[in-house]
Protein backbone atom coordinates (compact mmCIF):
# COMPACT_ATOMS: atom_id res chain seq x y z
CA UNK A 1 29.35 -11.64 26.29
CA UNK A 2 31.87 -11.03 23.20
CA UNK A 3 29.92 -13.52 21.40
CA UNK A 4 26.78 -12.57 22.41
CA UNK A 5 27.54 -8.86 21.18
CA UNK A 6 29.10 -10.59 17.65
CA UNK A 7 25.53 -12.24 17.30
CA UNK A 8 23.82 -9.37 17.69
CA UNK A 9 25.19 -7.52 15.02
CA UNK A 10 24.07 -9.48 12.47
CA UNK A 11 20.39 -9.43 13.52
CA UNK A 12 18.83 -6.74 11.65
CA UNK A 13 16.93 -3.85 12.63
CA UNK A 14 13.08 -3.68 12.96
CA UNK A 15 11.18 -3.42 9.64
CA UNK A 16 14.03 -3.12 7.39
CA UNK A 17 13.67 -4.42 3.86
CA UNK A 18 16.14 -7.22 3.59
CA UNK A 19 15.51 -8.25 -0.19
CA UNK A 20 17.21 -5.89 -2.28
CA UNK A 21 16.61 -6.28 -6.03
CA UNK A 22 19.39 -4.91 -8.86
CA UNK A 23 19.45 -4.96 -12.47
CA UNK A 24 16.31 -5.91 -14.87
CA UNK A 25 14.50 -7.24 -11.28
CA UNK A 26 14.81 -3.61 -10.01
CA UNK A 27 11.60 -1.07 -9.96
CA UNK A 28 12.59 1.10 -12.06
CA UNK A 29 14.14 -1.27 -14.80
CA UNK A 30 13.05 -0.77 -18.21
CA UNK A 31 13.31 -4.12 -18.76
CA UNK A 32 11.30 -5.56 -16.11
CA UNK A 33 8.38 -6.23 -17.79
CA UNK A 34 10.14 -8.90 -20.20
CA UNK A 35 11.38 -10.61 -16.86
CA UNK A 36 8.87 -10.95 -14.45
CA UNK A 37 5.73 -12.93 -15.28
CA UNK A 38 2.94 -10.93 -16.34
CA UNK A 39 -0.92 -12.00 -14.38
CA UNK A 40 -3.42 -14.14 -16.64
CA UNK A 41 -5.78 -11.98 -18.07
CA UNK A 42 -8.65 -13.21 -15.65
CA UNK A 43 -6.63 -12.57 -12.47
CA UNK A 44 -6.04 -8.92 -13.86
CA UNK A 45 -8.27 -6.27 -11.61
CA UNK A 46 -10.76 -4.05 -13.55
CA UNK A 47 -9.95 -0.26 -12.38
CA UNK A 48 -12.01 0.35 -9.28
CA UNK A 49 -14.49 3.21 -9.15
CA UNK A 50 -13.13 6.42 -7.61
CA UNK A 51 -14.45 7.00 -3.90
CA UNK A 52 -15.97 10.66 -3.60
CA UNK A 53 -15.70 12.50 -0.50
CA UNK A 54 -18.91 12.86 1.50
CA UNK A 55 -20.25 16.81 1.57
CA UNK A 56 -20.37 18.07 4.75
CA UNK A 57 -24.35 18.16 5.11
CA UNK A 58 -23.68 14.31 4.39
CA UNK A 59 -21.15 14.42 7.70
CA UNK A 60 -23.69 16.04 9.71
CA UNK A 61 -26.58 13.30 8.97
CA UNK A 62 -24.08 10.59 9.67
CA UNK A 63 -22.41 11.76 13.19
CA UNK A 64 -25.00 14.22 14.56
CA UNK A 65 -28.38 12.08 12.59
CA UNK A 66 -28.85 15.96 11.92
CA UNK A 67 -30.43 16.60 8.61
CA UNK A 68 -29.23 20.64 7.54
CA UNK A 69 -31.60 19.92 4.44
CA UNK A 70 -34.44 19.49 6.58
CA UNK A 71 -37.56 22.49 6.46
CA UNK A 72 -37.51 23.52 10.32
């Protein structure tokens, strides 16, 4: 069981980030960019259109297939 218990301590915990990065690798490093390789310009992702909320009469159609716009 000693062993056992010994074993188990070096089995981390559930989603713990192992990989730890230090230096110019790190985040925050102002240097980073000069590191790591940048993307080719074709893999590089045009900004995506912001997603708008829907209004509420928009809610109402969708859920209840209740038009509020409608003449009664």
């Amino acid at each position: 069981m000693e062993f056992m218990g010994r074993l188990a301590a070096l089995v981390p915990k559930p989603r713990v980030n192992l990989t730890r990065f230090h230096g110019v690798f790190s985040p925050n490093s102002k240097l980073r960019e000069y590191v790591v390789p940048q993307k080719p310009v074709e893999e590089q992702e045009s900004p995506k259109p912001k997603a708008y909320s829907m209004t509420w009469a928009q809610r109402l159609k969708r859920v209840f297939a209740i038009d509020p716009n409608a003449a009664r």
